[in-house]
C-alpha atoms as a PDB file:
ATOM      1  CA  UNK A   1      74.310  82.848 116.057  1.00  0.00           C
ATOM      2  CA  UNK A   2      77.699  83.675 116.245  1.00  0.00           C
ATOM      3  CA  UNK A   3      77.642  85.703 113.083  1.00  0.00           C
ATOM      4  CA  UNK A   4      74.967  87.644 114.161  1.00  0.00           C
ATOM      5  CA  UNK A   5      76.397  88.393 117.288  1.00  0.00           C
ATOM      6  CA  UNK A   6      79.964  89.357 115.725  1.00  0.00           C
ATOM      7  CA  UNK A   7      77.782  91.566 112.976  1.00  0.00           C
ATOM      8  CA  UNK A   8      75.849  93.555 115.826  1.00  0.00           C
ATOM      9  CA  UNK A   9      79.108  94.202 117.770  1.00  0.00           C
ATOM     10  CA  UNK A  10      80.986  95.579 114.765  1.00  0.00           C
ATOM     11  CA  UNK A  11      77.913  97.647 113.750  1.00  0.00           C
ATOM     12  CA  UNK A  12      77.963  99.057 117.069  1.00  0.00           C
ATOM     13  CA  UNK A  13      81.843  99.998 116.718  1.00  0.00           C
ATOM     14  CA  UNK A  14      81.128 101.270 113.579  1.00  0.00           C
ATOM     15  CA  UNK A  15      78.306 103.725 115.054  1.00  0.00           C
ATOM     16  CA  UNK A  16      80.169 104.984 117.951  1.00  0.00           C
ATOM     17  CA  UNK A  17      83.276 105.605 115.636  1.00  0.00           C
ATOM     18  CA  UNK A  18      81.002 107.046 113.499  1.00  0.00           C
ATOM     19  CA  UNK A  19      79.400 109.402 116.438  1.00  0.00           C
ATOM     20  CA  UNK A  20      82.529 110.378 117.750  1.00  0.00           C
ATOM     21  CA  UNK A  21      83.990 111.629 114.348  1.00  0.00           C
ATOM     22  CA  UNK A  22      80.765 113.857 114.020  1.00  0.00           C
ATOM     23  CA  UNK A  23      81.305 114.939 117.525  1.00  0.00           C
ATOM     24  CA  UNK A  24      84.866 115.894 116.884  1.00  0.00           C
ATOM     25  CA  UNK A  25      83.577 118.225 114.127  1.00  0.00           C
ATOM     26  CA  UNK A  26      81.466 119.469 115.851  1.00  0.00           C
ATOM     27  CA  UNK A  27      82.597 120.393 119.140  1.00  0.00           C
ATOM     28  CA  UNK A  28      86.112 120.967 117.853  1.00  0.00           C
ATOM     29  CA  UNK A  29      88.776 118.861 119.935  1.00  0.00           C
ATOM     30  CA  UNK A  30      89.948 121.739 121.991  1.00  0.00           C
ATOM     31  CA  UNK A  31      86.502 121.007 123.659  1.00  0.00           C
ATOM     32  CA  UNK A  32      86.398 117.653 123.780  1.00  0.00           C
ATOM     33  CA  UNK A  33      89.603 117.299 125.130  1.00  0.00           C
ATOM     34  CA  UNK A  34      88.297 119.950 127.852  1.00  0.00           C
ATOM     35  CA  UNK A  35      85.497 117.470 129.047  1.00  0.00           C
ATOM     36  CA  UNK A  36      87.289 114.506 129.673  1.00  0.00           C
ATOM     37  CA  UNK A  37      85.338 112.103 128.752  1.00  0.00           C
ATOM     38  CA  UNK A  38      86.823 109.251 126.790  1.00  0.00           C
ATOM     39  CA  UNK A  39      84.984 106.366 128.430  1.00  0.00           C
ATOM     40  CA  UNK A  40      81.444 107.744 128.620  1.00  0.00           C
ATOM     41  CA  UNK A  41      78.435 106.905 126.577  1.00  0.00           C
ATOM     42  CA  UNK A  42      77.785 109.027 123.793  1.00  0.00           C
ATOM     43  CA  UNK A  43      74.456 111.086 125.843  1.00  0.00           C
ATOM     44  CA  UNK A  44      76.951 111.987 128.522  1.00  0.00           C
ATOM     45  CA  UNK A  45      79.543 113.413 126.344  1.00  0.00           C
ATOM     46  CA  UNK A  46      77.203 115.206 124.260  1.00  0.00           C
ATOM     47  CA  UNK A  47      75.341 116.871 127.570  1.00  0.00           C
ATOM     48  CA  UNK A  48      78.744 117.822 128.644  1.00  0.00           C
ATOM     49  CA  UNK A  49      79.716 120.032 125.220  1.00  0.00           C
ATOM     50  CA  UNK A  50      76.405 121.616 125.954  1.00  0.00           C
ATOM     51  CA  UNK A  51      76.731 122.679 129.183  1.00  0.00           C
ATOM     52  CA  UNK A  52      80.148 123.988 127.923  1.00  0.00           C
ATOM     53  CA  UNK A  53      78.654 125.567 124.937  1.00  0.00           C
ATOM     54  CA  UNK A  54      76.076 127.162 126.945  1.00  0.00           C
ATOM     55  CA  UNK A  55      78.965 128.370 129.403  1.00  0.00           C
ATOM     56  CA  UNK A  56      80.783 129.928 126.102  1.00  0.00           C
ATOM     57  CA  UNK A  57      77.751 131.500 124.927  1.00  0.00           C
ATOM     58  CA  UNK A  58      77.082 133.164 128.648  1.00  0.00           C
ATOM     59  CA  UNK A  59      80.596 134.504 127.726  1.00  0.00           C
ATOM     60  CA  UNK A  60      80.178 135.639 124.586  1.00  0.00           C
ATOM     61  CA  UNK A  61      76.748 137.762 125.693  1.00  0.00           C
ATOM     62  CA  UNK A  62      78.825 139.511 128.373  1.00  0.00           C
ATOM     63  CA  UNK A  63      81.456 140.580 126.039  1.00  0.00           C
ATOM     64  CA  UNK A  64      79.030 141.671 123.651  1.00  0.00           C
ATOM     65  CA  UNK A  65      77.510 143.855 126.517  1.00  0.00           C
ATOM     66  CA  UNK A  66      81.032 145.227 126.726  1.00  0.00           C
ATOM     67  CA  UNK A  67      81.120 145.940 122.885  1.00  0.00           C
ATOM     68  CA  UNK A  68      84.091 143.611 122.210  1.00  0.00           C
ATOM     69  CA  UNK A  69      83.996 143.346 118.339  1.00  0.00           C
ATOM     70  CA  UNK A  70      84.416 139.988 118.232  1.00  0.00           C
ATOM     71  CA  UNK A  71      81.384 138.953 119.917  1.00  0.00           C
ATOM     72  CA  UNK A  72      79.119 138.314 117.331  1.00  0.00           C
ATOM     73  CA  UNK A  73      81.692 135.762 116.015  1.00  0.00           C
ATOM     74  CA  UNK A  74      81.383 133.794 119.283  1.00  0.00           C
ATOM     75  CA  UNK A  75      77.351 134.049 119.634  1.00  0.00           C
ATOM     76  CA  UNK A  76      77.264 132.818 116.833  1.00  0.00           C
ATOM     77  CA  UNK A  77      79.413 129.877 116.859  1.00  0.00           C
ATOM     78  CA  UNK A  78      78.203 128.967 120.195  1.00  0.00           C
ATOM     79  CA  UNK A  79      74.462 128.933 118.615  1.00  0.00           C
ATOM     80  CA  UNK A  80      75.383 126.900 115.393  1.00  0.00           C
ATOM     81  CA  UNK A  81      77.327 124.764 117.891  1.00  0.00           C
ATOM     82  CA  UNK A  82      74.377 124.077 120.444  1.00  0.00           C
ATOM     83  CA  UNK A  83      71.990 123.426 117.709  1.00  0.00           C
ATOM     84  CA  UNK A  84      74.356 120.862 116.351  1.00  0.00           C
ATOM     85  CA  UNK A  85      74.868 118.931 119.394  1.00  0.00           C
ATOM     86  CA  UNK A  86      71.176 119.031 120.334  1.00  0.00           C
ATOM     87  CA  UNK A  87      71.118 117.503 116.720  1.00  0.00           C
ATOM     88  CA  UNK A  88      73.442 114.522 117.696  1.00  0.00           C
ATOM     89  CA  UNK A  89      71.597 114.550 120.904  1.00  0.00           C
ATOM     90  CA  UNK A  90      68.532 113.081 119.295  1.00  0.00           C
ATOM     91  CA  UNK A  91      70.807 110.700 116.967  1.00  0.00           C
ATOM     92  CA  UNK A  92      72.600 109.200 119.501  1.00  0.00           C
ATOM     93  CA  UNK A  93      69.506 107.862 121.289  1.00  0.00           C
ATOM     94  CA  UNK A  94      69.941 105.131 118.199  1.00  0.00           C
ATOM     95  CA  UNK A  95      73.167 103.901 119.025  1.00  0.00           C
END
């Protein structure tokens, strides 16, 4: 019993190290050290980055409207980004 029990908790480490190391590349730290987050579950830090990727993307579409050049970049990033963490959304409902 005791095995088991030691087994599941280091397989549960092992996810969540796991998750957050995806995270980090995918929400970059700069953004993850923006949330503030370090003791929330995984669902709650990955909701956060996409309410902040959603706020960057807002951004991005008004400089766009402004003709900044560098625009595109952003929208871009921002979508990649979002469809990422929607990604690792859905996988962290397994850990």
């Amino acid at each position: 019993m005791l095995i088991i029990i030691k087994t599941k908790i280091l397989t549960n480490k092992l996810s969540e190290k796991a998750f957050n190391q995806i995270l980090l590349q995918i929400a970059v730290k700069k953004l993850l050290d923006s949330i503030n987050m370090i003791n929330s579950d995984a669902k709650s830090k990955i909701e956060k980055c996409i309410a902040c990727t959603k706020e960057k993307y807002s951004y991005a579409l008004s400089l766009q409207a402004d003709c900044v050049p560098d625009s595109k970049r952003m929208i871009i990033q921002a979508q990649k980004r979002f469809e990422s963490l929607n990604s690792l959304l859905t996988l962290s409902k397994l850990i």
